[in-house]
Each structure stands twice: as structure tokens, then as C-alpha cells.
N, C-alpha and C. Protein backbone atom coordinates (compact mmCIF):
# COMPACT_ATOMS: atom_id res chain seq x y z
N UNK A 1 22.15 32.62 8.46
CA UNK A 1 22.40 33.77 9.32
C UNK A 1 23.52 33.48 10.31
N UNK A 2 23.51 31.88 10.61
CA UNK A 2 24.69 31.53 11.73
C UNK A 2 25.87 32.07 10.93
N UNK A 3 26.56 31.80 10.13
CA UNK A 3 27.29 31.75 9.27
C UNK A 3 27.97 33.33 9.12
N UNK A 4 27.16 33.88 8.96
CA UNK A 4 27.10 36.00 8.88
C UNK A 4 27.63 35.93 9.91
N UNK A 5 26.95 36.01 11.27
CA UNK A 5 27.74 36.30 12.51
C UNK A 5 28.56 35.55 12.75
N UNK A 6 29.34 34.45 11.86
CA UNK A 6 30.67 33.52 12.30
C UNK A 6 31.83 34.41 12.02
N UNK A 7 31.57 35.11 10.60
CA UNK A 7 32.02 35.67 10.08
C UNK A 7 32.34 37.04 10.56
N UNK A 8 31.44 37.90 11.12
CA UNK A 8 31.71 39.12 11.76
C UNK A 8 32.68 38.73 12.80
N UNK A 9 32.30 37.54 13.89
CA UNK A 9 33.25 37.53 15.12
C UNK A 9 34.26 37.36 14.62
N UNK A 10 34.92 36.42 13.88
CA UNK A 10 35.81 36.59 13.63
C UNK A 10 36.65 37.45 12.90
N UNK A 11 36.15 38.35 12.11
CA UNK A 11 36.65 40.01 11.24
C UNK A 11 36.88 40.75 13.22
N UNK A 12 35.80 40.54 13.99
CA UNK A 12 36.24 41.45 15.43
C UNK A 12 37.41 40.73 16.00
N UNK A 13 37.66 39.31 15.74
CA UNK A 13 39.28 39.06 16.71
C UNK A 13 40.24 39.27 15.57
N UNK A 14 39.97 39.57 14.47
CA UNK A 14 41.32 39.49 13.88
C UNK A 14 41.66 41.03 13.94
N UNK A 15 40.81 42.10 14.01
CA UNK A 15 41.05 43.48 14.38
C UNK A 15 41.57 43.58 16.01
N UNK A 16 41.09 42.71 16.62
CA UNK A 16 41.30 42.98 18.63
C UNK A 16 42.78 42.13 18.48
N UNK A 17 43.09 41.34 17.86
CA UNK A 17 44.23 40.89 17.43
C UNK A 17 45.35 41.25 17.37
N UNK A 18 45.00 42.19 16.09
CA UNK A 18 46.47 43.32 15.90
C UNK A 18 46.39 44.26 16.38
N UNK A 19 45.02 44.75 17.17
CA UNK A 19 45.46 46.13 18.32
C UNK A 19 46.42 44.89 19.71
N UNK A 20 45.88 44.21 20.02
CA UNK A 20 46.69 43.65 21.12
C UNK A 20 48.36 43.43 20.28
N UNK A 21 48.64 43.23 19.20
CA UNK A 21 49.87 42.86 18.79
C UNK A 21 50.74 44.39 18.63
N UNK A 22 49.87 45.46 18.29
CA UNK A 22 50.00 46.93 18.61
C UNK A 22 50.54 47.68 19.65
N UNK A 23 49.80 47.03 20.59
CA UNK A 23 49.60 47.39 21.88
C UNK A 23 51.00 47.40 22.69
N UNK A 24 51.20 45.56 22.32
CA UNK A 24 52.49 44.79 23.61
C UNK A 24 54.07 45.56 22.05
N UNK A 25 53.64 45.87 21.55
CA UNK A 25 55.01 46.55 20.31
C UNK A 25 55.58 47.60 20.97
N UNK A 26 54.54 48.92 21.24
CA UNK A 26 54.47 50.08 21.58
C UNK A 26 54.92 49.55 23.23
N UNK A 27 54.30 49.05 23.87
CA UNK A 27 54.42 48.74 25.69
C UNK A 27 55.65 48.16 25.90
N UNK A 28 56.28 46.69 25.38
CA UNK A 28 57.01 45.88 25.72
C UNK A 28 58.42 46.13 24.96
N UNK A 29 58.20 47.21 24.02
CA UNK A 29 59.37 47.76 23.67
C UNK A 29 60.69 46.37 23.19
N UNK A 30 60.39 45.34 22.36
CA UNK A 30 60.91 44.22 22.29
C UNK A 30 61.49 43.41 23.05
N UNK A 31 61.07 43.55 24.48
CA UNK A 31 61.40 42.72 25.92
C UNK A 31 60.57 41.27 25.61
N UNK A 32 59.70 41.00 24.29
CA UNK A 32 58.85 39.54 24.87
C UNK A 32 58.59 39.36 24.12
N UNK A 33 58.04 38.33 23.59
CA UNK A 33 57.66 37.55 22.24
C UNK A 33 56.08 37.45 22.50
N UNK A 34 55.51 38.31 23.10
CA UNK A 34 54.11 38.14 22.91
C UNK A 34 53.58 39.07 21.51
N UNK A 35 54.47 40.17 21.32
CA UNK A 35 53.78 40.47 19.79
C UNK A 35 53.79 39.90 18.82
N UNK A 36 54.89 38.86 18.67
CA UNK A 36 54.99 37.90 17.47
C UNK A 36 53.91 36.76 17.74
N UNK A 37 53.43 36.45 19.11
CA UNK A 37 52.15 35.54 19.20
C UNK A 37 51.08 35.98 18.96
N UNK A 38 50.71 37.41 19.26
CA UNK A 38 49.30 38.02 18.59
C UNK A 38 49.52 38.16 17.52
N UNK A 39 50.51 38.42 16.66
CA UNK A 39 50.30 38.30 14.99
C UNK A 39 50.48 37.58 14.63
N UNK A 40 51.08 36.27 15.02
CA UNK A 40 50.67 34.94 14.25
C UNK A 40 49.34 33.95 14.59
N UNK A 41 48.83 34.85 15.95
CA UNK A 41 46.96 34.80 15.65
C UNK A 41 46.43 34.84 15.22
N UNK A 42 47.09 36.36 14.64
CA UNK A 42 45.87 37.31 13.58
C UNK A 42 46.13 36.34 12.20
N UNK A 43 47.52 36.28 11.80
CA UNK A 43 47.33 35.33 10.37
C UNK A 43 46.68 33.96 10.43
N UNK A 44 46.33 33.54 11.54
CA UNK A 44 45.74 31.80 11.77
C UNK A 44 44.21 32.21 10.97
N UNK A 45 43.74 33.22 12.39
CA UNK A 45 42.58 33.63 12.29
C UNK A 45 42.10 34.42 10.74
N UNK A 46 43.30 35.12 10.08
CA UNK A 46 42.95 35.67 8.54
C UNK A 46 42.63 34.33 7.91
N UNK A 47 43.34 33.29 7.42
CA UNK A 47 43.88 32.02 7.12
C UNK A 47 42.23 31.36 7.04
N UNK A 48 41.60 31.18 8.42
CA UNK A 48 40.96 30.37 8.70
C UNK A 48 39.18 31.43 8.27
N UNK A 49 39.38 32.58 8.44
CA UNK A 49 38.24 33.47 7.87
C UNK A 49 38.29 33.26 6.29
N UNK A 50 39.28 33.19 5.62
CA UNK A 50 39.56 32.82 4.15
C UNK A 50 38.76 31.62 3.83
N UNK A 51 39.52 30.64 4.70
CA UNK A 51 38.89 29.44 4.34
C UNK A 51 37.22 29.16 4.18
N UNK A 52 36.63 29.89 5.61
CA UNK A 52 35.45 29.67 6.06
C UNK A 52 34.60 29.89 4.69
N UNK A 53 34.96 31.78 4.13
CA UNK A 53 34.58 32.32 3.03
C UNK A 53 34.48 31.56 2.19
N UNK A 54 35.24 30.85 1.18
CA UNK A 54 35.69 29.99 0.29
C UNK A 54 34.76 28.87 0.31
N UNK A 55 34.36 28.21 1.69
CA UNK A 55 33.60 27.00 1.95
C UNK A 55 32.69 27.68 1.79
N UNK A 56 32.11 28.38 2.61
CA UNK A 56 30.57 28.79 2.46
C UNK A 56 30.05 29.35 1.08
N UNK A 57 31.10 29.82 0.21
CA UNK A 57 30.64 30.47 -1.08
C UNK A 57 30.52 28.87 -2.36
N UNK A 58 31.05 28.37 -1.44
CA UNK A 58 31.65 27.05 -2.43
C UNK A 58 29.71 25.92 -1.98
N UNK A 59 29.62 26.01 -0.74
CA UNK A 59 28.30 25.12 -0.35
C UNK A 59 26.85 25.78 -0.83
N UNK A 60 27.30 27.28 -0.90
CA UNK A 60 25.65 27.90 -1.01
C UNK A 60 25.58 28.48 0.07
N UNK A 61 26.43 28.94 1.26
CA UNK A 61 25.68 29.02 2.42
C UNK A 61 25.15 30.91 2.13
N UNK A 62 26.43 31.26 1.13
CA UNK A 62 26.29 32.55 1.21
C UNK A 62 26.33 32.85 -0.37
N UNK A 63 26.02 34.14 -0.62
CA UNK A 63 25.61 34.35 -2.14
C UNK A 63 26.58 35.75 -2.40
N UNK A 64 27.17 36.16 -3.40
CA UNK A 64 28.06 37.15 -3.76
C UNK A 64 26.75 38.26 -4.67
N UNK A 65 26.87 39.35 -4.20
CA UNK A 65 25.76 40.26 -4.34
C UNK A 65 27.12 41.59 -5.00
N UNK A 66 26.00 42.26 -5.77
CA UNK A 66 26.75 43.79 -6.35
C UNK A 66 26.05 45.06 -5.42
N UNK A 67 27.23 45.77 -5.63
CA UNK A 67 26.59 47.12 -4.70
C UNK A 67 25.10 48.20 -5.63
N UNK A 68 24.91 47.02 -7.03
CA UNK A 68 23.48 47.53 -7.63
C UNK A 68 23.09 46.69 -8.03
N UNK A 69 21.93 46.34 -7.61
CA UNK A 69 21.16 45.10 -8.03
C UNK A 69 20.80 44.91 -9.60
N UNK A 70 20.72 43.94 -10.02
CA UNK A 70 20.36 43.88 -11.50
C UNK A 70 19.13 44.29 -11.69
N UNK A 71 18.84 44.77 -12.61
CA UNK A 71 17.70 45.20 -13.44
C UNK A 71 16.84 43.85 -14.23
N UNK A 72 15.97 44.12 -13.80
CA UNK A 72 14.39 42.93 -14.74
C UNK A 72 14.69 43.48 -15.71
């Protein structure tokens, strides 16, 4: 279950991510290099949610399910 919610927080910073990289685009009007630092957040943080996925599917922690369960 730790693992589930590792996973959600991080799907919530990589979305709060690119609204902040959104945000300083639209505001800072290319005066600053802080939008190119929130989106090379967001790809650390995609990068590193990939990985997590990959490990945990790879250890057992998590199981790959269909949107219809199999039939007995």
C-alpha cells in the first residue's frame, strides 16, 4: 500500500510541476529560466516514476490487473 501512495504523490508533483512550469511561461514572459527548471523537474520526476513502476512490477510489489477480471 506504501508503494500506491508513492506513486500517486508523485503523479501529484509531476502535474503541480508543469502547472508551475505553465504558470512562470504565461507570468515571466521569457525574463527567467525558472520555466526551463520546473520542466526539467517534471522530466526527473516522469524518469524516476518510470523507474519506480518498472521496479515495483519487476519485485512483486505491484500486480498488472485488466479493466475485466478473468472468468473461472
Amino acid at each position: 500500500m506504501l508503494i500506491k501512495a508513492i506513486i500517486i504523490i508523485l503523479l501529484f508533483l509531476v502535474i503541480a510541476s508543469l502547472a508551475a512550469g505553465m504558470f512562470t511561461l504565461i507570468k515571466d514572459r521569457n525574463q527567467s529560466n525558472r520555466t526551463v527548471r520546473f520542466l526539467t523537474i517534471r522530466i526527473a520526476l516522469s524518469v524516476s516514476l518510470f523507474v519506480l513502476l518498472l521496479v515495483s512490477f519487476l519485485m512483486g510489489w505491484i500486480q498488472p490487473h485488466g479493466l475485466i477480471p478473468p472468468q473461472p
